[in-house]
N, C-alpha and C. Protein backbone atom coordinates (compact mmCIF):
# COMPACT_ATOMS: atom_id res chain seq x y z
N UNK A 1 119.57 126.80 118.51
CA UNK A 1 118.30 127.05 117.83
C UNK A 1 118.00 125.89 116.88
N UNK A 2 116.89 125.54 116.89
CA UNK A 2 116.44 124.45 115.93
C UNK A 2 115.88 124.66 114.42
N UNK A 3 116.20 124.64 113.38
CA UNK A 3 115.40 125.71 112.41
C UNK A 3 114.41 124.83 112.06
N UNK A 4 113.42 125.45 112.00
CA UNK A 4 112.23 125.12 111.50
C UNK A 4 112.02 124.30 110.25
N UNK A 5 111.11 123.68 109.96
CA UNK A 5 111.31 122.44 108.67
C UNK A 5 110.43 122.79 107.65
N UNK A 6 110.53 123.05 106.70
CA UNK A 6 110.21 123.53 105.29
C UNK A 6 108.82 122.50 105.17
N UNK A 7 107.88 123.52 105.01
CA UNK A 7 106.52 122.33 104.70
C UNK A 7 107.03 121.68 103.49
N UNK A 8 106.34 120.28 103.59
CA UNK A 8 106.69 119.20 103.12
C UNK A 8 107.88 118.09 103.76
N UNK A 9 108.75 119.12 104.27
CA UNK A 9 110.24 118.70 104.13
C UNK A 9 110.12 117.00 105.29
N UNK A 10 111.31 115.80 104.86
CA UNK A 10 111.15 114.53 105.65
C UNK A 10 111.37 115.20 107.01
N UNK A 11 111.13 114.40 107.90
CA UNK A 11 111.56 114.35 108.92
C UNK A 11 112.38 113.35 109.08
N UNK A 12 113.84 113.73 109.03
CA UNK A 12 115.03 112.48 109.12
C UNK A 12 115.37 112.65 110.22
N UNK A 13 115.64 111.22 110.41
CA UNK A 13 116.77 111.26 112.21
C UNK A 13 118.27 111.02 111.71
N UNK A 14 118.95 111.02 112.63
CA UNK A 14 120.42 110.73 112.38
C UNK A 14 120.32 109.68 112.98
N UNK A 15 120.71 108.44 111.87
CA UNK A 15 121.01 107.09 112.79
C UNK A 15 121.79 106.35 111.61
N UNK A 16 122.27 105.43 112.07
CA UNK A 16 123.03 104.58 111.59
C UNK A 16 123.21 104.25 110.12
N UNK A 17 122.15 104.18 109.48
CA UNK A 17 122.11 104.65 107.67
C UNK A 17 122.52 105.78 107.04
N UNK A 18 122.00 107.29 107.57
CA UNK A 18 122.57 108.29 107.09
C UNK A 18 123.68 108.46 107.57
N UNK A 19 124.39 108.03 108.59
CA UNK A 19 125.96 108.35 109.23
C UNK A 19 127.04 107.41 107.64
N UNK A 20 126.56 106.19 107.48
CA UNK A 20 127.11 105.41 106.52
C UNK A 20 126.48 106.24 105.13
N UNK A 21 125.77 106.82 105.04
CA UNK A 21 125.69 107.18 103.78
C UNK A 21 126.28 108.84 103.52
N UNK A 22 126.17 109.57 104.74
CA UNK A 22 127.01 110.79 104.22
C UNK A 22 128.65 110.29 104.42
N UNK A 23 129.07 109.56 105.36
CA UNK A 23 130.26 109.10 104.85
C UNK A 23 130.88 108.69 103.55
N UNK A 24 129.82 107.97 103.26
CA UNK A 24 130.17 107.22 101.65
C UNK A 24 130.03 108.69 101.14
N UNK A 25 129.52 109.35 100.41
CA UNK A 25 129.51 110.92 99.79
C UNK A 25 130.25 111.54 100.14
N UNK A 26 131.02 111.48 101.30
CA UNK A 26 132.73 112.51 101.54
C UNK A 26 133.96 111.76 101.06
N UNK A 27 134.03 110.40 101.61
CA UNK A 27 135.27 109.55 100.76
C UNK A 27 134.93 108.88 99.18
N UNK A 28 133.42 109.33 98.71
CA UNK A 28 133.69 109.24 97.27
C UNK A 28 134.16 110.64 96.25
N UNK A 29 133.95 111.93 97.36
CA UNK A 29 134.29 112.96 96.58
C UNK A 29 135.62 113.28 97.11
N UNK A 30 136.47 112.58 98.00
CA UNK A 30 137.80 112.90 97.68
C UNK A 30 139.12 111.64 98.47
N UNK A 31 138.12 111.15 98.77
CA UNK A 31 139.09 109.61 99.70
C UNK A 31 139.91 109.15 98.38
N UNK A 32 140.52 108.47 99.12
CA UNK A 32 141.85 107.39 98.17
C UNK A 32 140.81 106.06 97.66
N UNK A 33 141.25 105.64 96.79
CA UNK A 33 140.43 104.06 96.19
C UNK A 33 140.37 103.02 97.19
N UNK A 34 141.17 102.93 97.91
CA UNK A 34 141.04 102.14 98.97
C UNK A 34 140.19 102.83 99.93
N UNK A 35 140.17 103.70 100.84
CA UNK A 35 139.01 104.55 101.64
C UNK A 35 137.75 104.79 100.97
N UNK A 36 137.30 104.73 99.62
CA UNK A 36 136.03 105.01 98.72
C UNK A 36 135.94 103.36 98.93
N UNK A 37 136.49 102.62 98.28
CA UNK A 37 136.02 101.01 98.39
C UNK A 37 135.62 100.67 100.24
N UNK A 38 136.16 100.88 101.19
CA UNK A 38 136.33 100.91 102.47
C UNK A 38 134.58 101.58 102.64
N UNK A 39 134.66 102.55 102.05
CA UNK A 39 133.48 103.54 102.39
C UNK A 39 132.13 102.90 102.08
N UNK A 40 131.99 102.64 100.36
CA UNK A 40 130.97 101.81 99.96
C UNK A 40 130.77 100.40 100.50
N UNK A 41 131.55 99.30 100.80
CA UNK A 41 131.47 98.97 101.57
C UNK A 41 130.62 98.95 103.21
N UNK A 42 130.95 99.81 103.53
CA UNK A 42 130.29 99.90 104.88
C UNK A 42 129.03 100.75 104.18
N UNK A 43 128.98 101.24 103.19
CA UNK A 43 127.25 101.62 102.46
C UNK A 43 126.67 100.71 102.02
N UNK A 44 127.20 100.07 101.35
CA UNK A 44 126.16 98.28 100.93
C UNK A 44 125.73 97.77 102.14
N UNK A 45 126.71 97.83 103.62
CA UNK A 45 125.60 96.70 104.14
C UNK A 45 125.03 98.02 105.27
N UNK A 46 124.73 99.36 105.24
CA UNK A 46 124.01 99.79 106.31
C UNK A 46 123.03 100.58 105.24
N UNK A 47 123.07 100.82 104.22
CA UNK A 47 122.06 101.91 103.53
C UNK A 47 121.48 100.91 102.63
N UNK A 48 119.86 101.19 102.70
CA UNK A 48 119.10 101.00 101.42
C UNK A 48 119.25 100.85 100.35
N UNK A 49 119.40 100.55 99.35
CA UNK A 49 120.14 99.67 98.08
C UNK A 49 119.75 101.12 97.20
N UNK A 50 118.24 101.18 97.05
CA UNK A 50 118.02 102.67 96.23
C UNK A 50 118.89 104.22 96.72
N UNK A 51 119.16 104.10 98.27
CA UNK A 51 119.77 105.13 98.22
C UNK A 51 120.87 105.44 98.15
N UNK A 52 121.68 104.36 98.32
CA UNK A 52 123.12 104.11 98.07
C UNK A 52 123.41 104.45 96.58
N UNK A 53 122.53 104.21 95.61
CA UNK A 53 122.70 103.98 94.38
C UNK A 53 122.25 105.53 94.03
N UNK A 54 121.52 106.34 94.63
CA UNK A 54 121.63 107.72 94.36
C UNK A 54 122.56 108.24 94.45
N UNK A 55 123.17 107.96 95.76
CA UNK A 55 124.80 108.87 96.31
C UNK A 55 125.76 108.73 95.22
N UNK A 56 125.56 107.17 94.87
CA UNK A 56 126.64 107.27 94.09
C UNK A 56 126.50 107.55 92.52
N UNK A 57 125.68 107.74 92.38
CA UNK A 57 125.06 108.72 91.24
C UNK A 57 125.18 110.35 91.20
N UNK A 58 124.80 110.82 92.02
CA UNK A 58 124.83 112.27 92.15
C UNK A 58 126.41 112.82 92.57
N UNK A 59 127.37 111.64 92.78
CA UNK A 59 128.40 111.61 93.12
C UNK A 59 129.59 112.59 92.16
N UNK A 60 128.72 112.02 90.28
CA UNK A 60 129.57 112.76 89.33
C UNK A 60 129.44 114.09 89.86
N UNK A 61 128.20 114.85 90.08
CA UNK A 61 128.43 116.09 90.10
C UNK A 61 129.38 117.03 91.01
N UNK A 62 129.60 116.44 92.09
CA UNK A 62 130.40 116.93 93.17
C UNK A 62 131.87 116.52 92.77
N UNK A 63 132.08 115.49 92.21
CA UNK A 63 133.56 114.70 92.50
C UNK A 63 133.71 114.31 90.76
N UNK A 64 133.39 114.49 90.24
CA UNK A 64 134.06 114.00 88.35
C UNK A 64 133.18 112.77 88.29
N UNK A 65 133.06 112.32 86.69
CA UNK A 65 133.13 110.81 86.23
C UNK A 65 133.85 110.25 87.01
N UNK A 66 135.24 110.34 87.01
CA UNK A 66 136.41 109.19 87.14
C UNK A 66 135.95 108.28 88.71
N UNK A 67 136.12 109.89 89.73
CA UNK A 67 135.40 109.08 91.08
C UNK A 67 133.87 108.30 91.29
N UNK A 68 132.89 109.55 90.06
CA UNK A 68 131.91 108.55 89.89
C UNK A 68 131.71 107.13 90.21
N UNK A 69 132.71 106.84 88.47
CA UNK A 69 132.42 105.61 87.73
C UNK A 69 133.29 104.58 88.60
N UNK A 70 134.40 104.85 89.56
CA UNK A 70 134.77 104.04 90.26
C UNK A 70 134.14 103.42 91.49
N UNK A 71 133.56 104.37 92.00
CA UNK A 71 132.51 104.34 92.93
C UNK A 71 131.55 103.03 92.45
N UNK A 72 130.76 103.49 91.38
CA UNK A 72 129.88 102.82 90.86
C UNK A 72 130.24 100.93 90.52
N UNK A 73 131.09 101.30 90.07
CA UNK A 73 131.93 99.79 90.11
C UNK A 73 132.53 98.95 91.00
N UNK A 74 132.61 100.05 92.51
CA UNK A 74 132.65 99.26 93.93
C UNK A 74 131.08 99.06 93.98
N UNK A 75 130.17 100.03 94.01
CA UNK A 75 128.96 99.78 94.30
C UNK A 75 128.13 98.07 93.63
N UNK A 76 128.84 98.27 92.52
CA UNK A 76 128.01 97.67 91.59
C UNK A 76 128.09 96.09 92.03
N UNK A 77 129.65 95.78 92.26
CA UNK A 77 130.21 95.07 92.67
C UNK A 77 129.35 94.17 94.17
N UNK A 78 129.01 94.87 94.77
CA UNK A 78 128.66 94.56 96.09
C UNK A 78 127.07 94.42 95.78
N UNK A 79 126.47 95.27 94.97
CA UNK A 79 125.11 94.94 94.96
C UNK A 79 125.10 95.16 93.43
N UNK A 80 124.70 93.84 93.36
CA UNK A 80 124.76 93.47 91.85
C UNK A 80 124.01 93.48 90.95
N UNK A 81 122.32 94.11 91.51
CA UNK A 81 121.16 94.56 90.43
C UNK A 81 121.25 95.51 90.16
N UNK A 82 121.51 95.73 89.06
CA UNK A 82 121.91 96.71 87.95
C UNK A 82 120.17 97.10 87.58
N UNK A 83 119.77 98.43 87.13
CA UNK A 83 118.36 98.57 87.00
C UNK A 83 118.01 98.17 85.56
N UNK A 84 117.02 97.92 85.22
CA UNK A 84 116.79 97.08 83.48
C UNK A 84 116.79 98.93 82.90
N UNK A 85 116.16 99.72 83.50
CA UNK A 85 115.97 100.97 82.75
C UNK A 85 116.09 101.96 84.02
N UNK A 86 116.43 103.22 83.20
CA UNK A 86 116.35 104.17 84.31
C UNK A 86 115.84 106.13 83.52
N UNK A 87 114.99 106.74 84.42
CA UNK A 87 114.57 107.81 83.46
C UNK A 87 115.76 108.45 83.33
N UNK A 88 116.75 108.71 84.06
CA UNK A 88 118.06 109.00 83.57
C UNK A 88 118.63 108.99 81.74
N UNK A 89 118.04 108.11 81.44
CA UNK A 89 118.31 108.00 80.08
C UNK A 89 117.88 108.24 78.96
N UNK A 90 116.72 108.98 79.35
CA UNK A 90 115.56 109.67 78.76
C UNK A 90 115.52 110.30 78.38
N UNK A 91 116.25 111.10 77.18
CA UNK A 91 116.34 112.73 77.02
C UNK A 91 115.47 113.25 76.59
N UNK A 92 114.48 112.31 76.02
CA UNK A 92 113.51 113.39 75.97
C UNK A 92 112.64 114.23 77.11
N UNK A 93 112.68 113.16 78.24
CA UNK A 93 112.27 114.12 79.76
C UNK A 93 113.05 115.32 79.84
N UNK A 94 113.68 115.84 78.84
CA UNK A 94 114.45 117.41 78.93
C UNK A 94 113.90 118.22 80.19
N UNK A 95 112.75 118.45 79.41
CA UNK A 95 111.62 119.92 80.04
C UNK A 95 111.10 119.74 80.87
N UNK A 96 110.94 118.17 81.07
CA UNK A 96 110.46 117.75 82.68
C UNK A 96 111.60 118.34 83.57
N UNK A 97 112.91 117.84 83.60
CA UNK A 97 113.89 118.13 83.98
C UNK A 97 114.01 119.75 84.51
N UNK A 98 114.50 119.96 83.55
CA UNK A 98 113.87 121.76 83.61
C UNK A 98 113.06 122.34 84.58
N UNK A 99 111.88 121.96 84.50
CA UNK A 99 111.06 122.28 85.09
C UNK A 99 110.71 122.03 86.80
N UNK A 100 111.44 120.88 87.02
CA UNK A 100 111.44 120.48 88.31
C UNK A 100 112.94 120.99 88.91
N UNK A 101 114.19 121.04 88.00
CA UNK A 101 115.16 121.45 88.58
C UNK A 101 115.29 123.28 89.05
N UNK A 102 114.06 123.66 88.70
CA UNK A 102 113.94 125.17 89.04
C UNK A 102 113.42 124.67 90.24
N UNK A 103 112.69 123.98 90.29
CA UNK A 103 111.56 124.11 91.62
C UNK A 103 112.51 123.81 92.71
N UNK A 104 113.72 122.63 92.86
CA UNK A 104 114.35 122.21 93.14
C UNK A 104 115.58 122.74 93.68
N UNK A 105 116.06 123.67 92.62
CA UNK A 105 117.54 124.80 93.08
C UNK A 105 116.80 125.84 93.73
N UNK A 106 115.26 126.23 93.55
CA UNK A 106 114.79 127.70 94.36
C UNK A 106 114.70 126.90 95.59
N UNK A 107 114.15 125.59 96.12
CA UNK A 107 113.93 125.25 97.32
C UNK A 107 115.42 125.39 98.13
N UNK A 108 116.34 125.09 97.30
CA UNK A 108 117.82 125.02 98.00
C UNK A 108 118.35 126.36 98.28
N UNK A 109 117.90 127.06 97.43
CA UNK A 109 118.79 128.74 97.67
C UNK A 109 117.75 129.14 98.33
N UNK A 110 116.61 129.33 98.06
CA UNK A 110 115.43 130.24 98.87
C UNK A 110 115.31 131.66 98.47
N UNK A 111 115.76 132.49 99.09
CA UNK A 111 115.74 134.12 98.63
C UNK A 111 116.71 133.96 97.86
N UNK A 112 118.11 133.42 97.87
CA UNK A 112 119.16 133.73 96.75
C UNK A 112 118.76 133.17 95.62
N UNK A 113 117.73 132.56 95.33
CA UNK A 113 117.54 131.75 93.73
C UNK A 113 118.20 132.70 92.85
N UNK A 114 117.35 133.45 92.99
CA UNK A 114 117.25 134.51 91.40
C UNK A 114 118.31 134.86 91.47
N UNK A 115 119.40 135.88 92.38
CA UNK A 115 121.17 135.85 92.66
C UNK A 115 121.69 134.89 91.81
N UNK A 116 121.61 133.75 92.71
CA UNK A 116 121.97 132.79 92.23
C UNK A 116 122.22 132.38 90.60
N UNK A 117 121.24 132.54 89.81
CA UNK A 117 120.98 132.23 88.79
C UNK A 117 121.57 133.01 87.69
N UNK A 118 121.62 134.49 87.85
CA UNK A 118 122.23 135.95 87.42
C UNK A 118 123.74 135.67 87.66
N UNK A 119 124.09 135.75 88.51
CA UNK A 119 125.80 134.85 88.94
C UNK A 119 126.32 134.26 88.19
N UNK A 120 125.54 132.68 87.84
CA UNK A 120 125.76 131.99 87.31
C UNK A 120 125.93 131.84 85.75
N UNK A 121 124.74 132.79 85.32
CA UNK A 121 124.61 132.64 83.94
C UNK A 121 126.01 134.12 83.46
N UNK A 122 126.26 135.35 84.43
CA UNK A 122 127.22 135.86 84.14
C UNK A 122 128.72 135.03 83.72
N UNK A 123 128.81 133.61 84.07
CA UNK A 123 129.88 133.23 84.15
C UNK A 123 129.84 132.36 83.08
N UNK A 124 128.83 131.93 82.64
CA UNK A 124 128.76 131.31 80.84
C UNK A 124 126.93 130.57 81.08
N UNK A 125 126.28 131.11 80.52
CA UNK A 125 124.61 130.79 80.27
C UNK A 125 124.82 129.13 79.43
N UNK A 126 125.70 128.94 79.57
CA UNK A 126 126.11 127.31 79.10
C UNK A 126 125.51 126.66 80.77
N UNK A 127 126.70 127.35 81.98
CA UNK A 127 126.13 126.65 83.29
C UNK A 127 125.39 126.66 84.01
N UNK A 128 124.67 128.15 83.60
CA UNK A 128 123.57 128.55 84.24
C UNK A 128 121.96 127.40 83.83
N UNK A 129 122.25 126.56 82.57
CA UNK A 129 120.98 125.56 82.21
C UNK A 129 121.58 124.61 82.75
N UNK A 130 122.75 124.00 82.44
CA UNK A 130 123.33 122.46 82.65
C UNK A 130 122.98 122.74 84.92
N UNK A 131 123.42 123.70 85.43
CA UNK A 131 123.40 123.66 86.49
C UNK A 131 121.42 123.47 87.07
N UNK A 132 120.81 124.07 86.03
CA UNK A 132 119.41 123.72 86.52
C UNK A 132 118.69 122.42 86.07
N UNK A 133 119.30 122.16 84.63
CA UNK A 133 118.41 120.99 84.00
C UNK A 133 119.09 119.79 84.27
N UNK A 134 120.39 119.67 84.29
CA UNK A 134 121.32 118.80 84.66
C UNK A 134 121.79 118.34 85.94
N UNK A 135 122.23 119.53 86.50
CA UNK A 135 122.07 119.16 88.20
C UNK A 135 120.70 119.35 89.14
N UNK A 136 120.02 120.20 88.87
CA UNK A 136 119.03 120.29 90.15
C UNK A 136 117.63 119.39 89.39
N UNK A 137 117.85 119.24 88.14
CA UNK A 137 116.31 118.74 87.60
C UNK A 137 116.72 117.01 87.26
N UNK A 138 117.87 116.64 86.30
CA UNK A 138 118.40 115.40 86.21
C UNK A 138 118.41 114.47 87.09
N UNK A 139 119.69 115.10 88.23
CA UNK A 139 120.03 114.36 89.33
C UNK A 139 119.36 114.56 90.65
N UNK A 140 119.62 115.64 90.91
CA UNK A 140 118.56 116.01 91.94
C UNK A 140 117.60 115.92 92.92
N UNK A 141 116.56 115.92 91.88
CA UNK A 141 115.15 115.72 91.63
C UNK A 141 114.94 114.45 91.65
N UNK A 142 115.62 113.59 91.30
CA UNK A 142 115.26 112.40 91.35
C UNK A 142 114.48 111.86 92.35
N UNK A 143 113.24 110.92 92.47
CA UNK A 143 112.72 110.05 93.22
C UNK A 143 113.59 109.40 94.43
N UNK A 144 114.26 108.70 93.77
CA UNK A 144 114.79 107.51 94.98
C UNK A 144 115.46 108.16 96.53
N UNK A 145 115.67 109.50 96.34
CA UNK A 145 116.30 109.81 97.99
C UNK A 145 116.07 111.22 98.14
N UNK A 146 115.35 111.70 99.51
CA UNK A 146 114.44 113.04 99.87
C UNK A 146 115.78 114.18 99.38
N UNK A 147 115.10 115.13 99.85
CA UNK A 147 116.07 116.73 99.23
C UNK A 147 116.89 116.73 100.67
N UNK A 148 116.63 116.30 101.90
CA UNK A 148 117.22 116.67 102.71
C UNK A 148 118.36 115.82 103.35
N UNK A 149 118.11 114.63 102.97
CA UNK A 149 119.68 113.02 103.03
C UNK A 149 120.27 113.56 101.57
N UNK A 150 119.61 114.52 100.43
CA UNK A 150 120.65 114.81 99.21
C UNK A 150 121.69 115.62 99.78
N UNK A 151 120.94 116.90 100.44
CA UNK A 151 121.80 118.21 101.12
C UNK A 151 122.93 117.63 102.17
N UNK A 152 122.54 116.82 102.57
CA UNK A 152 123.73 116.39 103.72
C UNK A 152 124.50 115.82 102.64
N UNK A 153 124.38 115.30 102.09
CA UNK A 153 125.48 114.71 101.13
C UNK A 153 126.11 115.23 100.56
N UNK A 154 125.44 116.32 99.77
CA UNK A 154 126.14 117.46 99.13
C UNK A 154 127.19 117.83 100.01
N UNK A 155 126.43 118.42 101.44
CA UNK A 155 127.46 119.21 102.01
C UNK A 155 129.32 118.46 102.61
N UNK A 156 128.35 117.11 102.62
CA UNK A 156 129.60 116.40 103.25
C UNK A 156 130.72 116.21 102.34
N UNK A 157 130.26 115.71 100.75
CA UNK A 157 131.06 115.98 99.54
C UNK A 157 132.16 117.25 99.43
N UNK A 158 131.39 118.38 100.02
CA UNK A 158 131.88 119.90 99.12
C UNK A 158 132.87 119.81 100.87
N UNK A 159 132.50 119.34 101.99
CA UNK A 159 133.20 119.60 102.90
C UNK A 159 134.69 118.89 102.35
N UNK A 160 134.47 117.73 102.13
CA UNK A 160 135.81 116.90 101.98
C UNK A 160 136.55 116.97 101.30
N UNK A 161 135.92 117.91 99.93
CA UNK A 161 136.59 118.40 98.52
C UNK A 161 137.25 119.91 98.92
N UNK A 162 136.81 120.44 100.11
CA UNK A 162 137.22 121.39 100.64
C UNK A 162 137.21 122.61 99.56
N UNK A 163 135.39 122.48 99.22
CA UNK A 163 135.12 123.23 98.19
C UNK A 163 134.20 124.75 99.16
N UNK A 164 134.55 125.48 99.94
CA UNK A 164 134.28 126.19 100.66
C UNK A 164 132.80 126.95 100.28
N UNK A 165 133.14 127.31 99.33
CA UNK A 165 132.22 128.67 99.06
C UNK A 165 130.96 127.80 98.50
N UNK A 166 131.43 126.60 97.78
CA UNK A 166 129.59 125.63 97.76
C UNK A 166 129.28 125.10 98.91
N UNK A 167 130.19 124.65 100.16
CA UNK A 167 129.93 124.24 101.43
C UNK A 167 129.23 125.33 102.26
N UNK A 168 129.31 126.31 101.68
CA UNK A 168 128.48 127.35 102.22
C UNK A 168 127.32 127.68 101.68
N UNK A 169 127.08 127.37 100.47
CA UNK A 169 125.81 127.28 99.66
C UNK A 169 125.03 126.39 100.42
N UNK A 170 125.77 124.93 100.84
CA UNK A 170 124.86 123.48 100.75
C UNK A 170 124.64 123.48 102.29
N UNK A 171 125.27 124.58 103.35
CA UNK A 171 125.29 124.30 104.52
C UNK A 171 123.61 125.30 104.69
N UNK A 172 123.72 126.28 104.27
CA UNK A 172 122.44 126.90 104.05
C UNK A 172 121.31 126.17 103.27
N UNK A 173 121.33 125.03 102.16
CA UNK A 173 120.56 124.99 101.43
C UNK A 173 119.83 123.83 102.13
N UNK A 174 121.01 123.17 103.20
CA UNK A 174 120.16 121.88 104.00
C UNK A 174 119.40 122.26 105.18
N UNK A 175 119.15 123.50 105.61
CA UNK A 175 118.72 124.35 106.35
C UNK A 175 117.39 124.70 105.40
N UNK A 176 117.39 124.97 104.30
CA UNK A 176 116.48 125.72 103.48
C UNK A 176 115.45 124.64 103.28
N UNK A 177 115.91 123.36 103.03
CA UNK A 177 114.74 122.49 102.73
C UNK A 177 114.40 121.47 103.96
N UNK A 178 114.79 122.17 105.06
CA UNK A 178 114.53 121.35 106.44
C UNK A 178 115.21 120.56 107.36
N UNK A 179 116.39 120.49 106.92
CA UNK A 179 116.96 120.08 108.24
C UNK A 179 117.41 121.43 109.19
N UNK A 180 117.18 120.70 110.45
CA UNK A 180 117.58 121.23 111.97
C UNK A 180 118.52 121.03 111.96
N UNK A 181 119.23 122.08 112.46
CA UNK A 181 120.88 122.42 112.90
C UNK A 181 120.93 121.26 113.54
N UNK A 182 120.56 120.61 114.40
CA UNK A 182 121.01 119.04 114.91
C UNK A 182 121.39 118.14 114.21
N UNK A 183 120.93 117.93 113.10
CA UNK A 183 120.70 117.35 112.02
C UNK A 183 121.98 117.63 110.81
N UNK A 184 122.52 118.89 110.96
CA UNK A 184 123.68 119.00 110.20
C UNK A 184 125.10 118.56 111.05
N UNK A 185 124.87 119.23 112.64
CA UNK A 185 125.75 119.01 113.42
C UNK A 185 126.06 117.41 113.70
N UNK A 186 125.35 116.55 113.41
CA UNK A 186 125.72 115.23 113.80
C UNK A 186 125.96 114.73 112.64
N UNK A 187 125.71 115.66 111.24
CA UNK A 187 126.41 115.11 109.71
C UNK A 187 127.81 115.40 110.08
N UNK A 188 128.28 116.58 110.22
CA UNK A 188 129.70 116.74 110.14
C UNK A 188 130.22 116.41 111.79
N UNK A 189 129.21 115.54 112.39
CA UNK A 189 130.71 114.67 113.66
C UNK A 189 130.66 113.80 112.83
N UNK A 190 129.61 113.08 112.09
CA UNK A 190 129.84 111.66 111.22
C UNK A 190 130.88 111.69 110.46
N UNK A 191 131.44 113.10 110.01
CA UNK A 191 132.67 113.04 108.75
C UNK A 191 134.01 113.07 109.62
N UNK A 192 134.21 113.01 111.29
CA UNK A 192 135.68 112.59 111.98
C UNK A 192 136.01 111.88 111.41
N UNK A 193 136.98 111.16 110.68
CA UNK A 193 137.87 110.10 110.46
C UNK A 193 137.64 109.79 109.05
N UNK A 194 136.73 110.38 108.07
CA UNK A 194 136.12 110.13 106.77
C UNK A 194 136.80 111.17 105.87
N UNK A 195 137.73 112.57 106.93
CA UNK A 195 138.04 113.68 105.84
C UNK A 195 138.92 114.10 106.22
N UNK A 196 139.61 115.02 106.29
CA UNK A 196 141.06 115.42 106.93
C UNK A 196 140.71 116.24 107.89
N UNK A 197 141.37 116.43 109.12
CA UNK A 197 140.88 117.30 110.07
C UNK A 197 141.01 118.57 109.96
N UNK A 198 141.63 118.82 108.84
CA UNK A 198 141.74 120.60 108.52
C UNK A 198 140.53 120.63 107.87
N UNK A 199 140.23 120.11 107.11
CA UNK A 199 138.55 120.03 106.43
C UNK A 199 137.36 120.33 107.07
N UNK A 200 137.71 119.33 108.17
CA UNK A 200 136.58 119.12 109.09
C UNK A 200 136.16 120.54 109.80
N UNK A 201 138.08 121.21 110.15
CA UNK A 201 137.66 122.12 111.01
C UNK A 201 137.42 123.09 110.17
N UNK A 202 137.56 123.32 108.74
CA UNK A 202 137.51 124.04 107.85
C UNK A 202 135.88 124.31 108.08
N UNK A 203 134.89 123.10 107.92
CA UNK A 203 133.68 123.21 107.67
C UNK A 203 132.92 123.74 109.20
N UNK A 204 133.37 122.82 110.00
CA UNK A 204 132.66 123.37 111.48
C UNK A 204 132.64 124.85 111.53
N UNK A 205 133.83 126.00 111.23
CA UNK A 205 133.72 127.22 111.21
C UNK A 205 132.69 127.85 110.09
N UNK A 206 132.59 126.92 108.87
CA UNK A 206 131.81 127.80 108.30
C UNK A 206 130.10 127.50 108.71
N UNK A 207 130.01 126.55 109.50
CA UNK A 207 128.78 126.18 109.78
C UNK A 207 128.54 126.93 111.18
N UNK A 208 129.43 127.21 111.92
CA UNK A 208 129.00 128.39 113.20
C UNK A 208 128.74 129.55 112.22
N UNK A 209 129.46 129.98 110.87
CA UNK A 209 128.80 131.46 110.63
C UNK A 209 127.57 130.88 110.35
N UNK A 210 127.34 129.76 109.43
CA UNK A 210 125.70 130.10 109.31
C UNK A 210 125.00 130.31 110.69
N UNK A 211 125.23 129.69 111.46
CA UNK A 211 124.73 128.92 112.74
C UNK A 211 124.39 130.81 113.47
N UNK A 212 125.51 131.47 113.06
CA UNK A 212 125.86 132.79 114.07
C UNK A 212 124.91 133.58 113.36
N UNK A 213 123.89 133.51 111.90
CA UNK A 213 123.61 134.63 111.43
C UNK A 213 122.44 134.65 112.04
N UNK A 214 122.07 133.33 112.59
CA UNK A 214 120.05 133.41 113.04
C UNK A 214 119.76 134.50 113.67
């Protein structure tokens, strides 16, 4: 079955940029320094300079600072324009933030938003904002790379971190904002040799249940 594409949503193909760029997003959220350098690498010379520089941005949230900022310093390394400014640094865009990271986490959950949100804030109303204003409105939201090359990334991250129960969030949520099951299925053949094969097969099963609920 092909799922249908969320008005608005890109129409991405799977080709040779996004294969190198959800790679780079699985060996920066859990590869060795040598396989993350290996990884970015082969992202500097096949991905877009802006979108490379998202991945490895949105990278803290899935994988820590530490893998972040190492990341960033292979990245930086290889492509060496550093931006003069970035709204990132802006705090006063708070409420902008806010405001778009709702629009942003409801497009990803869909019917579970509001769940979602109740869940979350049960577990400290500290993560229930940082998770909307910080992750879905901060990083997110950002300009430089669509919601649906973010979701594959996500998912390929949470696959390799063998973070299950968000790989099941992000396997649905890249579905929610438009990608076609084709479109996920040729993300996770791209992660053979990028993640451990218990991972891999870890994720393929949880992507037949989504796959099984249509």
């Amino acid at each position: 079955m092909t799922t249908p594409r969320a008005p608005g949503a890109t129409l991405v193909p799977f080709d040779a940029e996004l294969r190198a760029l959800v790679r780079m997003a699985a060996v920066i959220a859990a590869g060795s320094e040598r396989e993350m350098r290996l990884a970015v690498a082969e992202g500097a010379r096949a991905v877009r300079p802006v979108w490379g520089e998202e991945v490895v941005l949105q990278s803290y949230l899935f994988a820590g600072f530490p893998r972040a900022l190492n990341a960033a310093r292979e990245w930086r390394r290889l492509v060496p324009n550093t931006p003069p400014a970035d709204e990132g640094s802006e705090i006063e865009r708070v409420g902008e933030w806010a405001a778009r990271g709702e629009v942003t986490c409801a497009a990803v959950y869909d019917g579970m938003y509001e769940k979602l949100r109740a869940n979350v804030r049960a577990l400290h109303p500290a993560l229930d904002s940082w998770m909307v204003v910080e992750g879905y409105g901060k990083v997110l939201s950002r300009p430089g790379l669509d919601l649906v090359r973010r979701e594959l990334c996500i998912l390929s991250a949470c696959a390799a971190a063998r973070q299950d129960r968000q790989l099941l969030s992000h396997l649905h949520g890249a579905r929610n904002v438009g990608a076609p099951n084709e479109l996920v299925d040729a993300t996770l053949d791209a992660l053979d040799g990028a993640i451990g094969a218990d991972a891999l097969d870890d994720a393929r099963r949880l992507w037949a249940r989504v796959k099984g609920g249509d």
